[in-house]
Every structure is written in C-alpha cells, then in structure tokens.
N, C-alpha and C. Protein backbone atom coordinates (compact mmCIF):
# COMPACT_ATOMS: atom_id res chain seq x y z
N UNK A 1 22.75 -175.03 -123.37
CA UNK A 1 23.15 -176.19 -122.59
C UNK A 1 22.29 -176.26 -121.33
N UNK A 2 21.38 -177.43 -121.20
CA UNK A 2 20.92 -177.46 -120.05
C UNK A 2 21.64 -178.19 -118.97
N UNK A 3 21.48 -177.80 -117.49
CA UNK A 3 22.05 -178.47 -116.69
C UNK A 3 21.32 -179.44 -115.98
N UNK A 4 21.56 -180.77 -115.43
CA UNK A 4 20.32 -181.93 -115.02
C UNK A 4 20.59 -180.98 -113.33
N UNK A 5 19.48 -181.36 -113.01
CA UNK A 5 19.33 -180.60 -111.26
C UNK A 5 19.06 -182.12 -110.31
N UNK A 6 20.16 -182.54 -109.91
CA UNK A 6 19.49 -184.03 -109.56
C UNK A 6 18.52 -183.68 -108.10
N UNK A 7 17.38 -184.25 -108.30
CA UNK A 7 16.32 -184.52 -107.39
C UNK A 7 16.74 -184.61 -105.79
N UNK A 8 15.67 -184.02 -105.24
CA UNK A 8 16.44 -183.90 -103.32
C UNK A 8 15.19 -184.90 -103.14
N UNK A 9 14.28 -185.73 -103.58
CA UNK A 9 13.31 -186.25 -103.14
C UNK A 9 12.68 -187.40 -104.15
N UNK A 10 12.06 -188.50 -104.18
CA UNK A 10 11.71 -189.23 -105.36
C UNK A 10 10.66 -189.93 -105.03
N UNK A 11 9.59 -190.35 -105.86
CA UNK A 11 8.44 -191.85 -105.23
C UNK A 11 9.07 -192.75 -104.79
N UNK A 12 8.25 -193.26 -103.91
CA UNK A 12 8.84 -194.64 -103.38
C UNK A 12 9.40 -195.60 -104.53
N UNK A 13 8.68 -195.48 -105.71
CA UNK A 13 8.15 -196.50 -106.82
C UNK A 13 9.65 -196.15 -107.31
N UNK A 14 10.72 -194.98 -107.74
CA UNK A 14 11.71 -194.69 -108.00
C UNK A 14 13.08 -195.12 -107.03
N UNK A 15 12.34 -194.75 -105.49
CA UNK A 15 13.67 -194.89 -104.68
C UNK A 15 13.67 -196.28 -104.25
N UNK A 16 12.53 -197.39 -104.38
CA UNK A 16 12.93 -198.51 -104.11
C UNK A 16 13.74 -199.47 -105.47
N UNK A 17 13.46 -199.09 -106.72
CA UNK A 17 14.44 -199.27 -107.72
C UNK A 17 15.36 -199.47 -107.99
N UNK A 18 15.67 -197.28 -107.76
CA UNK A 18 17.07 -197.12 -107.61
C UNK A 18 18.00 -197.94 -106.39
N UNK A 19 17.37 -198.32 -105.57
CA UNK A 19 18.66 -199.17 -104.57
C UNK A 19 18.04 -200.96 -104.65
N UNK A 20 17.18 -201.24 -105.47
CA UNK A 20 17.10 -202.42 -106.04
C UNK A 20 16.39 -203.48 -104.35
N UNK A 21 15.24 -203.38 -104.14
CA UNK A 21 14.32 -203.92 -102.93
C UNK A 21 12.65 -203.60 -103.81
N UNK A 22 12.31 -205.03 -103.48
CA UNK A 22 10.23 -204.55 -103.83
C UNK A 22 9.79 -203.53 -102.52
N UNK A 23 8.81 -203.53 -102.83
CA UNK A 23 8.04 -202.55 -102.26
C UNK A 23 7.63 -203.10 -100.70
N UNK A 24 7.77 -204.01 -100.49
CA UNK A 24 7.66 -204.50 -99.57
C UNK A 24 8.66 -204.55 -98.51
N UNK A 25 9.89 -204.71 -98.92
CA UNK A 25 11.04 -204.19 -98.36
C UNK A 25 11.25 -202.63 -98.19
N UNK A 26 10.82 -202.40 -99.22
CA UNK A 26 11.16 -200.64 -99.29
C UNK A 26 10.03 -200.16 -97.95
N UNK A 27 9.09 -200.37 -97.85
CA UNK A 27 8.25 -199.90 -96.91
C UNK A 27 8.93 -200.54 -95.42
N UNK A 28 9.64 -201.82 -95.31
CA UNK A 28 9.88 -201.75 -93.87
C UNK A 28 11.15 -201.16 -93.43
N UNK A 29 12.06 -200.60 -94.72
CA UNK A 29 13.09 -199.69 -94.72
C UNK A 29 12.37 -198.35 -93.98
N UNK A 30 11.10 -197.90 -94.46
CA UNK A 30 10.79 -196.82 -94.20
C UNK A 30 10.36 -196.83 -92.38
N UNK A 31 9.34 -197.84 -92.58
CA UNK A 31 8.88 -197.93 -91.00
C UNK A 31 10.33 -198.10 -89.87
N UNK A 32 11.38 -198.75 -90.00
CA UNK A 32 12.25 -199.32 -89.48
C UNK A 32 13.09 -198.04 -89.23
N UNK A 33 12.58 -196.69 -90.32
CA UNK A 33 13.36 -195.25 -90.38
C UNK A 33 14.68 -195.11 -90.89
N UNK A 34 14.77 -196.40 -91.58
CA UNK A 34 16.48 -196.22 -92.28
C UNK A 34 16.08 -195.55 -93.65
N UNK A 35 14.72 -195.25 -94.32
CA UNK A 35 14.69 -193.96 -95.18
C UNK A 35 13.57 -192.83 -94.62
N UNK A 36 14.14 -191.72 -95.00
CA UNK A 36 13.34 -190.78 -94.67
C UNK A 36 12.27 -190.25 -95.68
N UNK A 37 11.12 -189.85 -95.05
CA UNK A 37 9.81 -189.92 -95.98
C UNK A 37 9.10 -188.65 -95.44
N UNK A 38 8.65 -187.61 -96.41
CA UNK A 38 7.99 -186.55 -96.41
C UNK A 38 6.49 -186.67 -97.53
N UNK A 39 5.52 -185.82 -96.61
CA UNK A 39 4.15 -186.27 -97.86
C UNK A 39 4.16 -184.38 -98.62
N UNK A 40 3.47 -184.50 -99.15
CA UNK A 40 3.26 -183.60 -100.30
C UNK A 40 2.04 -183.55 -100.81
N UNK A 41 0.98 -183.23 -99.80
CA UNK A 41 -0.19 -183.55 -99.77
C UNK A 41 -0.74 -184.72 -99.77
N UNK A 42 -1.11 -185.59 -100.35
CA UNK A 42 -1.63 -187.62 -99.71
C UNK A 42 0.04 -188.05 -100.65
N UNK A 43 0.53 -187.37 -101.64
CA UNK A 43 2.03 -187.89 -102.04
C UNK A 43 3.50 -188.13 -101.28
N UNK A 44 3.63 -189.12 -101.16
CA UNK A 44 4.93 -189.77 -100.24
C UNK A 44 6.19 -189.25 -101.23
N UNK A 45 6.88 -188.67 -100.86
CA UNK A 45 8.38 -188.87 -101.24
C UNK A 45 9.09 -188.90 -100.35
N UNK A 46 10.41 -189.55 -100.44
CA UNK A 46 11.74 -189.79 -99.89
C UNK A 46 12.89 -189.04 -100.17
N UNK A 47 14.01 -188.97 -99.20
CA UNK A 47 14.69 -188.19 -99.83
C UNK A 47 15.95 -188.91 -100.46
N UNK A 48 16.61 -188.35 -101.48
CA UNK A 48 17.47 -189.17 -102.36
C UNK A 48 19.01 -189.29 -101.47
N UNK A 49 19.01 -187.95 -99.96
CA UNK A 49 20.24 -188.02 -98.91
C UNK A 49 20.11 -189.64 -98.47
N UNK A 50 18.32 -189.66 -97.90
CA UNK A 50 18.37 -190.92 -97.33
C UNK A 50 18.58 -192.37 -97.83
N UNK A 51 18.58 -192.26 -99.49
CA UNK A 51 18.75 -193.36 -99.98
C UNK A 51 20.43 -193.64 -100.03
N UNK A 52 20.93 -192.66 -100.40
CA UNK A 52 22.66 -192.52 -100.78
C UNK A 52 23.08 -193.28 -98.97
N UNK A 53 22.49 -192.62 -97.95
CA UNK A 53 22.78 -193.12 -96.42
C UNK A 53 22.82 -194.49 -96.39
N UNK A 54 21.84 -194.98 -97.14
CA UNK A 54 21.13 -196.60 -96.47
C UNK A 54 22.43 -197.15 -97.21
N UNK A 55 22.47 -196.75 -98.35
CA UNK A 55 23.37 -197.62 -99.46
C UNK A 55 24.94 -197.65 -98.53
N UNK A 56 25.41 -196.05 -98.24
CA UNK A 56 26.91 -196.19 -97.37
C UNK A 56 26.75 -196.98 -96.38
N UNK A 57 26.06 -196.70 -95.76
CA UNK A 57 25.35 -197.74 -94.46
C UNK A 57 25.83 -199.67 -94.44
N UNK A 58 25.12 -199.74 -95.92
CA UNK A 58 24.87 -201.22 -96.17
C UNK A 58 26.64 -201.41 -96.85
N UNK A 59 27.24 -200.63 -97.28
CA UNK A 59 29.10 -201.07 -98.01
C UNK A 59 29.35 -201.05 -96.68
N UNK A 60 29.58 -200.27 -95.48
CA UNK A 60 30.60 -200.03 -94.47
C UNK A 60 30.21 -201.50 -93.70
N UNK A 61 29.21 -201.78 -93.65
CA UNK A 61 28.75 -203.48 -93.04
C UNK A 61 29.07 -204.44 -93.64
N UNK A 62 29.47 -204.51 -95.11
CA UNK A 62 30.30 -205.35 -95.48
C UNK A 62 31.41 -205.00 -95.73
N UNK A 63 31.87 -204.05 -95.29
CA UNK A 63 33.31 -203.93 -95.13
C UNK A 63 33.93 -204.45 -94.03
N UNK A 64 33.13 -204.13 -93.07
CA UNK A 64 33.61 -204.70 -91.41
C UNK A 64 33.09 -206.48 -91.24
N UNK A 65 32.22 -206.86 -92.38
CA UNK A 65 31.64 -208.37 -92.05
C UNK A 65 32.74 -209.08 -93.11
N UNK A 66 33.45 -208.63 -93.82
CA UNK A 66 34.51 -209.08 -94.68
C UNK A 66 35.76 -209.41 -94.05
C-alpha cells in the first residue's frame, strides 16, 4: 500500500489551477505577497500552506461581505 505524500510546494502552472486564476493573476497574487514563492535554482515554486491561506482568506471575506 502506498501512501500519497501531499506536496509542501508546486509550479506556478499547478498552483494557479488548483485555486482557478491565469497566470496573470497568479503572478500579481505573488508580487502583491498573498502567495509565497521559493526558487530552486532558476525554478519557482510556491507553497501549497500559501495557497490553502489565500483560499481561507478569500471564504472569511465573503463571509463577512454576506
């Protein structure tokens, strides 16, 4: 039985996906610092804490704009 090890880090190309924004958005998420971004030699990854953040982030604002 293998166990899945979920990822602490992902491409941009994955983490802008997974929370559903083009790349264009996803990059001023990054500059703006609402995701966090580590290189890996010229390779960018993000971390998957900071994506789960943006997402609680973005429900608790429509919870309080509701």
């Amino acid at each position: 039985m293998h166990r899945q090890i979920e990822p602490l880090a992902v491409t941009p190309k994955d983490a802008f996906a997974a929370i559903g924004v083009g790349i264009t958005k996803g990059y001023e998420l990054i500059n703006e610092g609402k995701l966090e971004t580590f290189k890996i030699g010229r390779a960018t990854r993000i971390t998957t804490a900071s994506l789960k953040a943006y997402v609680a982030e973005r429900l608790a604002e429509q919870r309080v704009a509701a």
